[in-house]
Protein backbone atom coordinates (compact mmCIF):
# COMPACT_ATOMS: atom_id res chain seq x y z
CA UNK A 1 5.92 -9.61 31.48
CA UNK A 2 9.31 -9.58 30.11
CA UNK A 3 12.34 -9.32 31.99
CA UNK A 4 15.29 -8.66 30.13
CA UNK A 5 18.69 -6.72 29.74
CA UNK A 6 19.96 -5.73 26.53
CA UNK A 7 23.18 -4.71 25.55
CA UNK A 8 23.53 -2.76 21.71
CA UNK A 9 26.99 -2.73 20.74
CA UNK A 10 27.94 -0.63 18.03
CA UNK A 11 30.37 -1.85 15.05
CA UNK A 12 32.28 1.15 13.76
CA UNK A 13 32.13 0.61 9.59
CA UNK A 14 34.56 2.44 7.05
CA UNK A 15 32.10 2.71 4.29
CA UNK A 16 29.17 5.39 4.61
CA UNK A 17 26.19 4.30 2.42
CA UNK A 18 22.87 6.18 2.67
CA UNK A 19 20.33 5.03 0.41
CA UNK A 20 16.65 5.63 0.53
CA UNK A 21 14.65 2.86 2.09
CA UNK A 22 11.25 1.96 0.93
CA UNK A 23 8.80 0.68 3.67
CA UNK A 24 5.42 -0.54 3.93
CA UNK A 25 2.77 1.19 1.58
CA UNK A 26 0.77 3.46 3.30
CA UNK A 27 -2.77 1.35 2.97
CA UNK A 28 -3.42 -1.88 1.07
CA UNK A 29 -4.12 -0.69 -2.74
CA UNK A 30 -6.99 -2.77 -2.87
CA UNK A 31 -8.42 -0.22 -0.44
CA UNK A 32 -7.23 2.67 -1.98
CA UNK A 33 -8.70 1.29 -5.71
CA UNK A 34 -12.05 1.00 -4.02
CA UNK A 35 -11.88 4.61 -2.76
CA UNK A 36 -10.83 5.46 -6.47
CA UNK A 37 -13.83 4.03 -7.66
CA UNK A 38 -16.28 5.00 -5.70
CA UNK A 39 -15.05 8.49 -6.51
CA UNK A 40 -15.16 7.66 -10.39
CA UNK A 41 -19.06 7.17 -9.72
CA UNK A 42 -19.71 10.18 -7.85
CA UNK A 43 -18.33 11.96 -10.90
CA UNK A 44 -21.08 9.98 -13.05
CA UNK A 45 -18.18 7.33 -14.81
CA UNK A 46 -17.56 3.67 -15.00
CA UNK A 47 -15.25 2.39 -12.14
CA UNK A 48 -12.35 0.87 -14.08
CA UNK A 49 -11.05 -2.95 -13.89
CA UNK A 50 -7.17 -4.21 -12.07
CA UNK A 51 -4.82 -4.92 -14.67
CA UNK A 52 -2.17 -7.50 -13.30
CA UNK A 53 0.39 -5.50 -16.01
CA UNK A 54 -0.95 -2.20 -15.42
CA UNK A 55 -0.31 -3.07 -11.56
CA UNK A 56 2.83 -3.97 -12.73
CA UNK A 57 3.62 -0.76 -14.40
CA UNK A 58 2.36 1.17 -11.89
CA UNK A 59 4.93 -0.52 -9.35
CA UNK A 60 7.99 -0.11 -11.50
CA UNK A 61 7.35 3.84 -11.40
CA UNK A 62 7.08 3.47 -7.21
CA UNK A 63 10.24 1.89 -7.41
CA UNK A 64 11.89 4.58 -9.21
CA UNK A 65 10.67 7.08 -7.15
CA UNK A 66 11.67 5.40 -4.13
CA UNK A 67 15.26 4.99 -5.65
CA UNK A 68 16.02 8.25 -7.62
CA UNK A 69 13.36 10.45 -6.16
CA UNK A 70 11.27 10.45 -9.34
CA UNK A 71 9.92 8.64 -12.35
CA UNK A 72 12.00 7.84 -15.08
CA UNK A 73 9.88 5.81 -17.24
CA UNK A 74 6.52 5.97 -19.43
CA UNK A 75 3.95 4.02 -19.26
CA UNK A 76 3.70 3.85 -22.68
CA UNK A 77 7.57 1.81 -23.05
CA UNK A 78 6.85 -0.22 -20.10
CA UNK A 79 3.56 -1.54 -21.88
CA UNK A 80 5.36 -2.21 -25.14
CA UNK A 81 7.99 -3.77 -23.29
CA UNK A 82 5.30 -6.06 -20.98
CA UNK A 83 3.26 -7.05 -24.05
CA UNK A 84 -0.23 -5.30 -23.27
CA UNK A 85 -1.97 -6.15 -25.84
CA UNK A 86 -1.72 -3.93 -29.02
CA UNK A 87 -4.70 -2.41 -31.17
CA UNK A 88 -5.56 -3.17 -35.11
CA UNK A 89 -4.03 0.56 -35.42
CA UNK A 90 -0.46 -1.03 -33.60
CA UNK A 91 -1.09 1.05 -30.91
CA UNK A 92 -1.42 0.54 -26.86
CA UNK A 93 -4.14 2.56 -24.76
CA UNK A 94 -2.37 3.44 -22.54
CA UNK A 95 -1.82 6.78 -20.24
CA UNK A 96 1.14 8.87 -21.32
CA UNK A 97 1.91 10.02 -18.12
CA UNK A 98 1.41 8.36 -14.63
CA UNK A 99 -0.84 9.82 -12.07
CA UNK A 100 1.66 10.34 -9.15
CA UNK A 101 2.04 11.80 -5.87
CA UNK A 102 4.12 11.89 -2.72
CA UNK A 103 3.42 13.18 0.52
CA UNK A 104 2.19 12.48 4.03
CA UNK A 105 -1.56 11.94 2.80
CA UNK A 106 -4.64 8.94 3.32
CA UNK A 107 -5.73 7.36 0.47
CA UNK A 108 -9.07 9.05 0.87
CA UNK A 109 -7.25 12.44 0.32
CA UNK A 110 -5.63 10.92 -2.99
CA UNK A 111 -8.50 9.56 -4.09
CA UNK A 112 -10.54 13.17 -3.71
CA UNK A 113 -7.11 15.01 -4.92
CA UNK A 114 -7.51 12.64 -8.37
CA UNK A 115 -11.29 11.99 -8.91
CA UNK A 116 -11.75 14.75 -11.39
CA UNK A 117 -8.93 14.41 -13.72
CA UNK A 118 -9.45 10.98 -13.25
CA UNK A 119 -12.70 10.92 -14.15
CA UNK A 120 -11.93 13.57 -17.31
CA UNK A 121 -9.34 11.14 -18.75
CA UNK A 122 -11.55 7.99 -18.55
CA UNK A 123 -14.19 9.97 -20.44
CA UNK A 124 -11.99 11.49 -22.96
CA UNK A 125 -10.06 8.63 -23.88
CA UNK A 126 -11.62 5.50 -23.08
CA UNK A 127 -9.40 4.15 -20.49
CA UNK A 128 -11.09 1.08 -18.46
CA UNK A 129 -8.40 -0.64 -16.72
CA UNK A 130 -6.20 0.79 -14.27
CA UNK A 131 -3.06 -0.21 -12.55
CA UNK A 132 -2.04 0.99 -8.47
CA UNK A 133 0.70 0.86 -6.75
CA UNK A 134 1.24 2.05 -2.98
CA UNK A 135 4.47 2.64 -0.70
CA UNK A 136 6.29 5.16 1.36
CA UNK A 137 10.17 5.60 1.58
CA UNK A 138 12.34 8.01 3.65
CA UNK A 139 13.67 10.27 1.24
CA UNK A 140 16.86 11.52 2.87
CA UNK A 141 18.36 10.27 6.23
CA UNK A 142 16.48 11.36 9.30
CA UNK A 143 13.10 12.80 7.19
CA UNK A 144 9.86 12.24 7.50
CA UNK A 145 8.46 8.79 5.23
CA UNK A 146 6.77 9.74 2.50
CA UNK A 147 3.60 7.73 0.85
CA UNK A 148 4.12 7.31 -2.76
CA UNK A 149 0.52 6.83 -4.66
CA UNK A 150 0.91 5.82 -8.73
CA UNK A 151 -2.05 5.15 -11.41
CA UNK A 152 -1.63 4.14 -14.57
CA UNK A 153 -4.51 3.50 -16.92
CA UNK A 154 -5.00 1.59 -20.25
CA UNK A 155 -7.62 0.02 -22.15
CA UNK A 156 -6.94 -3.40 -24.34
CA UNK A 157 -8.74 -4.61 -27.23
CA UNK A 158 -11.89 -7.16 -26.46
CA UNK A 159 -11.60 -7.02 -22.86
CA UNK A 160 -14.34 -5.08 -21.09
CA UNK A 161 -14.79 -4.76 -17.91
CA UNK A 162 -17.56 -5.29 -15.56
CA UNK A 163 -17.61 -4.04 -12.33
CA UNK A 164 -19.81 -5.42 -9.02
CA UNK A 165 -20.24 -2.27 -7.02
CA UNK A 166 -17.00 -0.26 -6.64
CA UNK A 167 -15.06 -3.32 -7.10
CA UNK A 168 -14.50 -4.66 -3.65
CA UNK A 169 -13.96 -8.40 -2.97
CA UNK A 170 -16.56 -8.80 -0.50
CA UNK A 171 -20.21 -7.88 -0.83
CA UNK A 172 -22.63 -8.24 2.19
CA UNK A 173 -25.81 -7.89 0.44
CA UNK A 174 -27.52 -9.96 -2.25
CA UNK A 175 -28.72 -6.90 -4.57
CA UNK A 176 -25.78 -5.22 -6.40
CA UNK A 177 -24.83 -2.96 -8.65
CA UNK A 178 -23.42 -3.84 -11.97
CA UNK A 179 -21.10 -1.39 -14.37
CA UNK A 180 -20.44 -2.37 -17.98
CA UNK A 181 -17.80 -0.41 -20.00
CA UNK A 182 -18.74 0.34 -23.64
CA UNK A 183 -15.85 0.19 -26.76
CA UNK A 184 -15.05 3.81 -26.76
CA UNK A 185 -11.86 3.59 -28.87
CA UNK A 186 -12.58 2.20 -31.85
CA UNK A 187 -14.70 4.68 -34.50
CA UNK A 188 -12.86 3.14 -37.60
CA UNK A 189 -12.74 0.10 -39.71
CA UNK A 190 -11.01 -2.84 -38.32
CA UNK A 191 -10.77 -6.64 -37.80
CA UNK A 192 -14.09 -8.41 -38.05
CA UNK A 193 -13.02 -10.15 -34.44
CA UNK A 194 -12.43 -7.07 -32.84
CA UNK A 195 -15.38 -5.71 -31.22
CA UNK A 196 -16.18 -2.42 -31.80
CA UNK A 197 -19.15 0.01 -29.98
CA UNK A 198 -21.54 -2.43 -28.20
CA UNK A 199 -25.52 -2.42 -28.86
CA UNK A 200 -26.68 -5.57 -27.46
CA UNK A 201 -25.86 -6.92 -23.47
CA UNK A 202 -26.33 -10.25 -22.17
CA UNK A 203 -25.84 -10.82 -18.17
CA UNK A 204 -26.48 -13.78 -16.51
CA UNK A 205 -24.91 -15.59 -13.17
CA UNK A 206 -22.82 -18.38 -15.37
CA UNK A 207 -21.57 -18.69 -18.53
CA UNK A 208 -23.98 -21.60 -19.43
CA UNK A 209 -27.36 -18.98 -19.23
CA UNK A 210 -25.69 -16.18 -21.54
CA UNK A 211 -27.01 -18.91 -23.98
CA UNK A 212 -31.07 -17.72 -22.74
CA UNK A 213 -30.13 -14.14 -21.22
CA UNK A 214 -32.70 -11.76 -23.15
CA UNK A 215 -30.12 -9.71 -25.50
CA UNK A 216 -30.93 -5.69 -23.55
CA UNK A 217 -30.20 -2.55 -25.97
CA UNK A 218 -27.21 -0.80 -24.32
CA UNK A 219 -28.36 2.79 -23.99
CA UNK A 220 -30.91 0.67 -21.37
CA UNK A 221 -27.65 -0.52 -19.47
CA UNK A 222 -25.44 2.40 -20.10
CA UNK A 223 -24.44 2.95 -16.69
CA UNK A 224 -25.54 0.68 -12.83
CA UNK A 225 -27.52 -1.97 -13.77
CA UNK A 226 -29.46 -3.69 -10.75
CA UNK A 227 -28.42 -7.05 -10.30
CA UNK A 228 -29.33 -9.93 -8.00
CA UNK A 229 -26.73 -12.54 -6.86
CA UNK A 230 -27.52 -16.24 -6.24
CA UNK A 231 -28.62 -17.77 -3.00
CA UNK A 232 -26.33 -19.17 -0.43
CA UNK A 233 -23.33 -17.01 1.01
CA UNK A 234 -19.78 -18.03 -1.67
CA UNK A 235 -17.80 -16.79 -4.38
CA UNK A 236 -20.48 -15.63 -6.63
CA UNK A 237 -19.78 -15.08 -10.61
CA UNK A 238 -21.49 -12.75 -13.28
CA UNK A 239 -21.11 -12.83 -16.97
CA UNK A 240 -22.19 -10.79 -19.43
CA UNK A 241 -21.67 -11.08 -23.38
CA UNK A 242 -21.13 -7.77 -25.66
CA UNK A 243 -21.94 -7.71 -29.31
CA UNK A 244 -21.59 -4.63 -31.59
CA UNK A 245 -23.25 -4.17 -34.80
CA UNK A 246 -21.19 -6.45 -37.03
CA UNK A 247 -21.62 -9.32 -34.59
CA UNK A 248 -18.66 -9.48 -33.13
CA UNK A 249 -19.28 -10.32 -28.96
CA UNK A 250 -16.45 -10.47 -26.04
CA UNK A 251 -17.52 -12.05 -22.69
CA UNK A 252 -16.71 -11.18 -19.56
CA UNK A 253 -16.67 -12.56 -16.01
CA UNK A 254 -16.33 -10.43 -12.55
CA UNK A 255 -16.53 -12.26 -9.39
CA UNK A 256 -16.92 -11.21 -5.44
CA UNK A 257 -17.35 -12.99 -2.29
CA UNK A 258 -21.14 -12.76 -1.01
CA UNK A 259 -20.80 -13.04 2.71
CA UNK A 260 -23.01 -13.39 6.05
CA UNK A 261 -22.28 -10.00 7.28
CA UNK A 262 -23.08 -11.25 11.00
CA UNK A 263 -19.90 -14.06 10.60
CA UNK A 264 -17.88 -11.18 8.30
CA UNK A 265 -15.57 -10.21 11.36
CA UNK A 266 -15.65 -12.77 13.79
CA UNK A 267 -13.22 -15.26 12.26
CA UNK A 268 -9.70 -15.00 14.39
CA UNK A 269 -7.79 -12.48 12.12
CA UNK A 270 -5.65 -11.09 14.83
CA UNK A 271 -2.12 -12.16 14.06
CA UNK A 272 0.25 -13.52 16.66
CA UNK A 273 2.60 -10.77 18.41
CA UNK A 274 5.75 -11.73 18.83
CA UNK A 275 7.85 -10.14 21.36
CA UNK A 276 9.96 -7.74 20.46
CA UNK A 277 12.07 -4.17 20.87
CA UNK A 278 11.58 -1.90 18.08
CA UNK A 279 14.09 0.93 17.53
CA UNK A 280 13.83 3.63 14.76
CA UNK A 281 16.09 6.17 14.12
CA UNK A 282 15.21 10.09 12.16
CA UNK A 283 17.76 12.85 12.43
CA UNK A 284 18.91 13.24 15.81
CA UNK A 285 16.35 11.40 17.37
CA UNK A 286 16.64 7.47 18.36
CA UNK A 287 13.69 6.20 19.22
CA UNK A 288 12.61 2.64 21.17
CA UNK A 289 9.34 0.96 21.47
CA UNK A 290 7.93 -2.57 22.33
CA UNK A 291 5.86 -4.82 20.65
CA UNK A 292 4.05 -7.33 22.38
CA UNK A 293 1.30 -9.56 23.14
CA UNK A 294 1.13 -8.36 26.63
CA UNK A 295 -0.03 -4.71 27.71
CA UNK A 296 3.13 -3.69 29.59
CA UNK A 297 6.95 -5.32 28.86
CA UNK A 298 10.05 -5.29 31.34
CA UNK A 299 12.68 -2.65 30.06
CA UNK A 300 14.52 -1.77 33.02
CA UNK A 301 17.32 -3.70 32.78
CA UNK A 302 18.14 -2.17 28.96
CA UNK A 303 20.91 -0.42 28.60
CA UNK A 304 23.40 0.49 25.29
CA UNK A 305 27.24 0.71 24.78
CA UNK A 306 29.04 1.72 21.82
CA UNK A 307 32.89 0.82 20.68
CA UNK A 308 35.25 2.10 21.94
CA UNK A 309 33.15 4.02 25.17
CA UNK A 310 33.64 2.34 28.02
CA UNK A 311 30.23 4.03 29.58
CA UNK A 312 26.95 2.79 29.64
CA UNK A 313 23.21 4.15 28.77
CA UNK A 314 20.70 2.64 31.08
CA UNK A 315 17.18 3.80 30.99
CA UNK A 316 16.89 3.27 34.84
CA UNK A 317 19.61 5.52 34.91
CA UNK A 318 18.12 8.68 33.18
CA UNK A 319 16.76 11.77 35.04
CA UNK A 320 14.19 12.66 32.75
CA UNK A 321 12.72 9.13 32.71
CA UNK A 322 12.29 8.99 37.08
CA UNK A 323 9.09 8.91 36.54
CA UNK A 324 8.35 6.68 33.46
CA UNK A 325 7.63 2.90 34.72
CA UNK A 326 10.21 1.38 33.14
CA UNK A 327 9.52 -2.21 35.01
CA UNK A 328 5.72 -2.53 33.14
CA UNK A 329 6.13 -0.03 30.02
CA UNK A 330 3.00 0.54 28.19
CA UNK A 331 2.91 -1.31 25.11
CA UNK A 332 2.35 1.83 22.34
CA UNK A 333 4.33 4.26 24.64
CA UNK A 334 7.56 5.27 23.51
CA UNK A 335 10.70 6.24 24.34
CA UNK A 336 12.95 9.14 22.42
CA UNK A 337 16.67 9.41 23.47
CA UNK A 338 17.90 12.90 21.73
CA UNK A 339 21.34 14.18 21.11
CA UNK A 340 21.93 16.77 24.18
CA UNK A 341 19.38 19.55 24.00
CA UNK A 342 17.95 19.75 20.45
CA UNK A 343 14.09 18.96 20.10
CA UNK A 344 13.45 15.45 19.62
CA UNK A 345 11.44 14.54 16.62
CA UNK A 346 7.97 13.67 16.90
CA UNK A 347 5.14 11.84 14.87
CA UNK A 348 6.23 8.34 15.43
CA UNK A 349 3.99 6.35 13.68
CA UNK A 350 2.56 3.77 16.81
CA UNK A 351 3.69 5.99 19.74
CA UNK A 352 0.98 6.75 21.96
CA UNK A 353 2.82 8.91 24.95
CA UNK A 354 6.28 9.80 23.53
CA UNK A 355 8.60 10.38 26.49
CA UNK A 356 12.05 12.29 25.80
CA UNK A 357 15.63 11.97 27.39
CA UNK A 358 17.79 14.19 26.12
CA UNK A 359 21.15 12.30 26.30
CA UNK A 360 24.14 14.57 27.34
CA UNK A 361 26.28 10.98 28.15
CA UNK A 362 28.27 11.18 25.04
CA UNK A 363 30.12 12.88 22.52
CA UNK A 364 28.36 13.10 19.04
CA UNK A 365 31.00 11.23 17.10
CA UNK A 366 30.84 8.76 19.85
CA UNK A 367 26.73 7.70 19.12
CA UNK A 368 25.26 4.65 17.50
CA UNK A 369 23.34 6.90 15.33
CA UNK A 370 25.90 9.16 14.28
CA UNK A 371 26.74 7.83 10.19
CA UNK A 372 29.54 6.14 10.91
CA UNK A 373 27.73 3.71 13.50
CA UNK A 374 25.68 2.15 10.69
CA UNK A 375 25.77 -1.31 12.36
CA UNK A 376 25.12 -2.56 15.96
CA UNK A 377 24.43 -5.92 17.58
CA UNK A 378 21.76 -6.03 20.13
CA UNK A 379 22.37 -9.18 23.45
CA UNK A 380 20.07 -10.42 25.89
CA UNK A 381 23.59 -11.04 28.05
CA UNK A 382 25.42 -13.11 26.76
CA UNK A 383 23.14 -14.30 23.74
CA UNK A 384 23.52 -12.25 20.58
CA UNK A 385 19.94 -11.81 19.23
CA UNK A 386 20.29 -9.73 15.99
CA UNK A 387 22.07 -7.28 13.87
CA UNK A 388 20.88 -3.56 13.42
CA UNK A 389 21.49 -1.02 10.76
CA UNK A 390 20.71 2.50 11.15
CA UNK A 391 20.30 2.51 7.23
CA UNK A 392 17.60 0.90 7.58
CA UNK A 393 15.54 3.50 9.47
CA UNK A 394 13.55 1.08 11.48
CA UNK A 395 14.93 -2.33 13.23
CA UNK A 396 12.79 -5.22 15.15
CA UNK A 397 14.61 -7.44 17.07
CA UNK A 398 12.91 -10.82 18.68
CA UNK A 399 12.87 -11.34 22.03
CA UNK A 400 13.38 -14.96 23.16
């Protein structure tokens, strides 16, 4: 339990700057590529391969629509300009417009929004590799945070793919499921070391046995091919080796951890907690929450003042919170101090029991939050722990 008293000071700035702030992505895109693969083979196509430059890509165009609202690049340039590789023709496979979209949606809604077209473009063009990219940004001051989803595919000369399963890291079982892209692109003359449609496969579990693999016709491994791993749990390797009809072969090598699925989760992944208050501000709400490795914390002693107001805030001190147990607050509960009478926000992301106090203390141009309050210090008495901005939507401040 955490006793403390905290004293915010606000620091009255000449300078109004309001940018949009990009935060956390709204799921790891290694999830949300998984998702986008296993709808790829619902819709009866190959799941497609990471490209570090295609991720790359894909990133730049998150970054622009965090910072201007929308894309301002195409893929296409950005490819040229990264060096993915080009084709005998001089050109780059690559999509000529990104898949985007921004909203308050899971990555298992994105994935169903995109599966189809997806799907339609990988069949219709050839595309194999794909680049993600995954954040969320407050687009103007006091709105909602946004998730910002961007794909970007492309396809490069001798490199093709294979994928174990949907393309996970970590496989549980020993029997998978392999899924070899063809050359779709190429239906014209070209460099003899440039492969072109593939007829023969090889697969084996290390590059030494492609040497004795039986050569299998491809229409015979058009699409999953059963596959069994090696024994013993491990980072596990598969190759396979592609020729096409003028004997020109690309190899390829996917790999995935095979793990004991009883010892998957019980490793200590839980990371430390360090105490802290947590303050995030949206329109005319402010709101405060605690982060801990305890289930309750010690707020009754916090209270805020602001330059040049001689009063006080103290949560002990507020009517509406009587009944709130300020002296062993619920770690996940929240509290949301509102400018006089207007609704407070809601949909705090990690706020369990939201309780309000509509703050009547103060004049408007007088409040922390008000724009020209963009920085505060926050004390534990006399000891100045941190700086705040309100620009920054969100502040965490330690707690000794």
């Amino acid at each position: 339990m955490f006793r403390k008293s905290i004293l915010i000071t606000a620091i009255l700035l000449l300078t109004v700057i309001i940018p949009v702030h990009a935060q956390d992505g709204p799921d790891d895109p290694d999830e949300f590529y998984v998702l986008l693969n296993q709808g790829l083979i619902s819709e009866g196509q190959h799941p497609l391969a990471r490209s570090e430059i295609l991720n790359e890509i894909a990133q730049t165009i998150a970054n622009e629509v965090v910072d201007n609202g929308a894309s301002t690049s195409f893929p296409r340039e950005l490819a040229r300009a990264l060096d993915y590789p080009l084709w005998p023709d001089n050109s780059q496979r690559v999509i000529s417009t990104p898949y985007v979209r921004i909203g308050i949606l899971s990555p298992q809604e994105v994935a169903n929004l995109w599966d189809g077209p997806i799907s339609a473009n990988v069949a219709l063009d050839g595309f194999r590799e794909v680049g993600i990219a995954t954040t969320s940004y407050v687009p103007v001051r006091g709105g909602n945070p946004q998730d910002v989803y961007v794909v970007v595919l492309g396809a490069q000369p001798n490199v093709i793919p294979l994928i174990i399963n949907d393309g996970a890291d970590v496989v549980t079982e020993q029997d998978v499921e392999l899924y070899i892209h063809n050359e779709e692109s190429l239906d014209y003359e070209t460099d003899e070391d440039v492969v072109q449609r593939i007829v023969t496969v090889k697969i084996a579990n290390s590059e030494a046995e492609l040497a004795d693999a039986e050569p299998l016709l491809w229409e015979d491994t058009n699409f999953g091919v059963p596959w069994e791993l090696t024994d013993e749990f491990g980072e596990k390797s598969v190759w396979v080796e592609l020729e096409d009809r003028k004997g020109a072969a690309v190899r390829y090598e996917a790999t995935v951890e095979y793990a004991d699925p009883e010892t998957l989760d019980s490793g200590d992944d839980t990371a430390e907690v360090t105490p802290a208050l947590i303050m995030t501000y949206g329109g005319n709400s402010f709101t405060l929450q605690v982060q801990s490795p305890d289930a309750a914390v010690n707020i009754q002693d916090i209270l805020f003042s602001w330059l040049n107001d001689t009063r006080t805030y103290e949560l002990a001190n507020a009517g509406s919170l009587a009944e709130v147990d300020l002296e062993a607050f619920e770690v996940g509960d929240c509290i949301q101090i509102t400018l006089g009478t207007e609704t407070a926000q809601s949909g705090i992301a990690g706020c369990n029991n939201i309780f309000v106090d509509n703050s009547t203390f103060t004049e408007l141009a007088r409040v922390f939050w008000n724009p020209e309050f963009i920085e505060f210090k926050v004390f534990d008495g006399d000891t100045e722990l941190g700086i705040c901005s309100t620009r920054e939507q969100r502040c965490q401040i330690e707690l000794p």
